[in-house]
Protein backbone atom coordinates (compact mmCIF):
# COMPACT_ATOMS: atom_id res chain seq x y z
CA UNK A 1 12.83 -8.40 32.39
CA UNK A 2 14.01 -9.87 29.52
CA UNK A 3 12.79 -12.10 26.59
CA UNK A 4 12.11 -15.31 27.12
CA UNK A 5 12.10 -16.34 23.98
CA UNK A 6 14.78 -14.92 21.29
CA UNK A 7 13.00 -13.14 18.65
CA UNK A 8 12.65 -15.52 15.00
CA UNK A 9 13.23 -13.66 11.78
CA UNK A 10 10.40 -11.78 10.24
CA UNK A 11 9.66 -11.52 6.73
CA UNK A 12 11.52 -8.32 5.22
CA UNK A 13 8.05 -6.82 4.46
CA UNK A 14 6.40 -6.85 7.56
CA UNK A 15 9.47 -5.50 8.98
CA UNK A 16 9.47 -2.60 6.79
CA UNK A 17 5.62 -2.33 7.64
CA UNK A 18 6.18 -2.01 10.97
CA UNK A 19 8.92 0.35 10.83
CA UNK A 20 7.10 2.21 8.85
CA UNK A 21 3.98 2.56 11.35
CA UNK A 22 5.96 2.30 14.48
CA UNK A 23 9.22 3.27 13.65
CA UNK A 24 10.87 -0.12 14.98
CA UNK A 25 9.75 -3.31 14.85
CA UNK A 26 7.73 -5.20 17.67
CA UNK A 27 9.18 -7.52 19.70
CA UNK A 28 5.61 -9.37 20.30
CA UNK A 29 5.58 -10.19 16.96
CA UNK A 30 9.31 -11.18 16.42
CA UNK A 31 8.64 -13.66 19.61
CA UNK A 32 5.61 -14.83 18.49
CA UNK A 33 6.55 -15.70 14.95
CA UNK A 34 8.18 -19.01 16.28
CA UNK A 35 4.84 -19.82 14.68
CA UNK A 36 4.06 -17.76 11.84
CA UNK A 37 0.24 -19.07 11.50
CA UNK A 38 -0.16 -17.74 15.06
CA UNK A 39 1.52 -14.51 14.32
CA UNK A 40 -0.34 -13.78 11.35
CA UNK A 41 -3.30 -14.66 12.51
CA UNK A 42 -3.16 -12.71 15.89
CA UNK A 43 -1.85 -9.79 13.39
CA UNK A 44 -5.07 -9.86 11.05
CA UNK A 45 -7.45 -10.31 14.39
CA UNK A 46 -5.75 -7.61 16.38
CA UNK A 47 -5.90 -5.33 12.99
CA UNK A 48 -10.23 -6.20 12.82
CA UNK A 49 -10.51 -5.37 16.19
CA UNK A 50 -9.14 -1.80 15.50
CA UNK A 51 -11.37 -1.45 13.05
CA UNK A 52 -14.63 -2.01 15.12
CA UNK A 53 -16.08 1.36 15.32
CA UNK A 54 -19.58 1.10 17.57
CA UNK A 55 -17.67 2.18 20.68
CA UNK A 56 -15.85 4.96 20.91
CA UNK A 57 -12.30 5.21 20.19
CA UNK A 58 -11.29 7.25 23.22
CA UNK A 59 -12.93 4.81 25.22
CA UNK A 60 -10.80 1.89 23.84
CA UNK A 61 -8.20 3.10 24.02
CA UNK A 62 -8.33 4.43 27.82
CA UNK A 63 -9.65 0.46 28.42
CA UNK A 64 -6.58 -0.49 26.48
CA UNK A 65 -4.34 1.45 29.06
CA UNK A 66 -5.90 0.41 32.24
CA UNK A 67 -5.60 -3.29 31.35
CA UNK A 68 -2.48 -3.16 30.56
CA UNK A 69 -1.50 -0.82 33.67
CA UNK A 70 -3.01 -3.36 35.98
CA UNK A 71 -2.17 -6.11 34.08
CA UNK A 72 1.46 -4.76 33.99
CA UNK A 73 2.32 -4.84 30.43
CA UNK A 74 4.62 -1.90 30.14
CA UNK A 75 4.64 -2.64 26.03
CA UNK A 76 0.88 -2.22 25.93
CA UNK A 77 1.34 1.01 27.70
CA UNK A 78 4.08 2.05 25.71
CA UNK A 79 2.18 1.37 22.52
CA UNK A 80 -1.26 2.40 23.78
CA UNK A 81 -0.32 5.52 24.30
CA UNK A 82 2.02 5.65 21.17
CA UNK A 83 -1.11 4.89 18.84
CA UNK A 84 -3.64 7.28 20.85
CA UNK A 85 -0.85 10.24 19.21
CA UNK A 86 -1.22 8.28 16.21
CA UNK A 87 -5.23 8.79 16.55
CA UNK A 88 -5.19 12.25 17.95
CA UNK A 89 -6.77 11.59 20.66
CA UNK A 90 -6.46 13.85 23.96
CA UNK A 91 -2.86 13.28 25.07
CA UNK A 92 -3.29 14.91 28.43
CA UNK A 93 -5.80 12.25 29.33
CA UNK A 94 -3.76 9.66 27.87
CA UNK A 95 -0.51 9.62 29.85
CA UNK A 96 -2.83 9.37 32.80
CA UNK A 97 -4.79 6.72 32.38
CA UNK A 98 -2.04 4.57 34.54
CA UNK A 99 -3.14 6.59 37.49
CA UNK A 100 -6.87 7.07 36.73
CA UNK A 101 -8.22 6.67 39.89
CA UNK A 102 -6.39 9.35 41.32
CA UNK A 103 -6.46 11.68 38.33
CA UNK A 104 -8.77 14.77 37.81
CA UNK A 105 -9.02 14.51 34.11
CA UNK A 106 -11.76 12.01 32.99
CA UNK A 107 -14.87 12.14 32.51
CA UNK A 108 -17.24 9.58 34.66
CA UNK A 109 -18.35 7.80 31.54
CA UNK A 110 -14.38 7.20 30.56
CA UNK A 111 -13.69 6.13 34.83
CA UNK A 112 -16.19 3.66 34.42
CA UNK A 113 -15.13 2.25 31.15
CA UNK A 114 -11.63 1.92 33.00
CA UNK A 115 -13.42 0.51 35.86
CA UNK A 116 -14.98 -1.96 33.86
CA UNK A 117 -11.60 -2.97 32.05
CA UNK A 118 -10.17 -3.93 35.51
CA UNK A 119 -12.80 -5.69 36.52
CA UNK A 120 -12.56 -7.58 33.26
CA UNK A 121 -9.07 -8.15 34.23
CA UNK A 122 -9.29 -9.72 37.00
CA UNK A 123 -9.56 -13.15 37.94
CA UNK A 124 -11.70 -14.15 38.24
CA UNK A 125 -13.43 -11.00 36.78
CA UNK A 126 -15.19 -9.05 39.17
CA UNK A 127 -17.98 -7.12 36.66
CA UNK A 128 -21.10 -6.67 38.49
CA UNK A 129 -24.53 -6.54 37.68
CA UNK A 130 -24.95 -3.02 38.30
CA UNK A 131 -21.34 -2.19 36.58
CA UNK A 132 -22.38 -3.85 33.04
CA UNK A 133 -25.90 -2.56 33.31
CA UNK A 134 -24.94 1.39 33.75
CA UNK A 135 -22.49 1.12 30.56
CA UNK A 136 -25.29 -0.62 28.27
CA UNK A 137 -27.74 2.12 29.15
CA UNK A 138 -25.34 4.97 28.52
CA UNK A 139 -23.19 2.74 25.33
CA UNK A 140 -26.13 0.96 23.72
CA UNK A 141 -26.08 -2.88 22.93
CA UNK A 142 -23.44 -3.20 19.79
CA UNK A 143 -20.78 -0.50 21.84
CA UNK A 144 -20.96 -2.71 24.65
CA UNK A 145 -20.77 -6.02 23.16
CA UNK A 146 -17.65 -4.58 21.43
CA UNK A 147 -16.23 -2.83 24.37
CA UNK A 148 -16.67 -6.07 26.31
CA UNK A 149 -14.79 -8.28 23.44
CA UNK A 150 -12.57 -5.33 22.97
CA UNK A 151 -11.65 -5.84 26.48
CA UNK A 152 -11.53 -9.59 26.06
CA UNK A 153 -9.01 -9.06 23.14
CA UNK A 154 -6.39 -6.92 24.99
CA UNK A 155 -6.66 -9.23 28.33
CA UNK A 156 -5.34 -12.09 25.71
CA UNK A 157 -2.36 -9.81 24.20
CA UNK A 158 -1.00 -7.81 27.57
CA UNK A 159 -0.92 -11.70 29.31
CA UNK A 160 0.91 -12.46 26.54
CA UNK A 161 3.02 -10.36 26.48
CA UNK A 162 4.10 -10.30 29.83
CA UNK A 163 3.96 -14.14 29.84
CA UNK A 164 7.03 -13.90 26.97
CA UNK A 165 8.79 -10.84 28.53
CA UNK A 166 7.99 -8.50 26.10
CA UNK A 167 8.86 -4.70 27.44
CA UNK A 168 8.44 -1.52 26.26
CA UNK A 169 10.14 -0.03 23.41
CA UNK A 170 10.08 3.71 23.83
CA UNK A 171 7.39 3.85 21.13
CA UNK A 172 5.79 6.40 23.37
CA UNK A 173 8.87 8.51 23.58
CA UNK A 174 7.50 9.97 20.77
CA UNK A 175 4.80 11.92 22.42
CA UNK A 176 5.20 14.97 23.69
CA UNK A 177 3.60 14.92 26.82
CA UNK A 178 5.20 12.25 28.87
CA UNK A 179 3.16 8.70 30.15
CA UNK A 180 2.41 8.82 33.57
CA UNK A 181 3.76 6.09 35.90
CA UNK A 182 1.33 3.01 36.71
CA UNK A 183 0.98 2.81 40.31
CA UNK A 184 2.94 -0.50 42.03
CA UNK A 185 0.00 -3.24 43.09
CA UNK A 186 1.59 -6.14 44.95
CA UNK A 187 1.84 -9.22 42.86
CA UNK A 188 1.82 -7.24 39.65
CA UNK A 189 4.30 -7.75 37.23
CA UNK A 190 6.60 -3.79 37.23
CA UNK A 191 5.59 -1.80 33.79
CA UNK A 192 8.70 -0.21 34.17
């Protein structure tokens, strides 16, 4: 897939900010400056949201994975898994949260938090009863109130991006253990 919008010109700074975090620059941003307001203000929400710390990071992170996985952002994945190096988080369990339902490594807590993020995902979203009311006993009320908008958050950025055609970049090439492949789902957009 390719861009369906060309990329506008961003401001030498951030360019040299993200290059310095990522080591290129994102193409979500670059097609989303068209309007700079937007940009910048999707830049300073998405950058508060990674600073919420009542839920766990791990947590987020896998949530961040599985939406993206079944919402078929391959940039998200690529990134998600780029900045869970970046937090050292468990890399092993990382590159597999694409295929978590058929992987051995996670915890039940973590399956249901990626659970949770599909169901989130969905639409309409599917989160039961029973679903929300098993986290909140085990998370406690501010974890799951930011899990829940955490999950609310990413939905808006992965439809995004696939909405604009925005594709990997081989951030996660830069891990050393490689990102497992995100099972094919008919009607899902390929996160290859």
């Amino acid at each position: 897939m390719a861009l369906r919008l060309p990329k506008a010109e961003l401001p030498a700074e951030l360019r040299e900010n993200m290059i310095k975090h990522f080591g290129g620059v994102s193409e979500n941003v670059e097609v989303l400056w068209h309007s700079p307001v937007l940009a910048q203000d999707n830049l300073e929400f998405g950058g508060k949201v990674g600073a919420w710390s009542a839920a766990d990071t791990t947590l987020k992170s896998f949530a961040h994975m599985a939406v993206a996985a079944q919402i078929g952002c391959s940039w998200c994945l690529d990134v998600g898994y780029f900045q869970a190096r970046n937090d050292d988080l468990d890399l092993a369990k990382a590159s597999q949260v694409p295929r978590w339902r058929t992987s051995d490594v996670f915890t039940p807590l973590e399956r249901d938090v990626m659970e949770y993020a599909e169901a989130m995902s969905d639409t309409p979203p599917t989160v039961t009863d029973e679903q929300y009311a098993s986290l909140l006993e085990r998370l406690g009320p501010a974890a799951m109130v930011e899990l829940t908008t955490y999950i609310a958050y990413v939905n808006l950025a992965t439809r995004a991006n696939v909405a604009n055609g925005v594709t990997s970049q081989g951030f996660s090439e830069a891990c050393e253990i490689p990102l497992a492949e995100a099972p094919e789902k008919p009607g899902a957009a390929s996160t290859a």
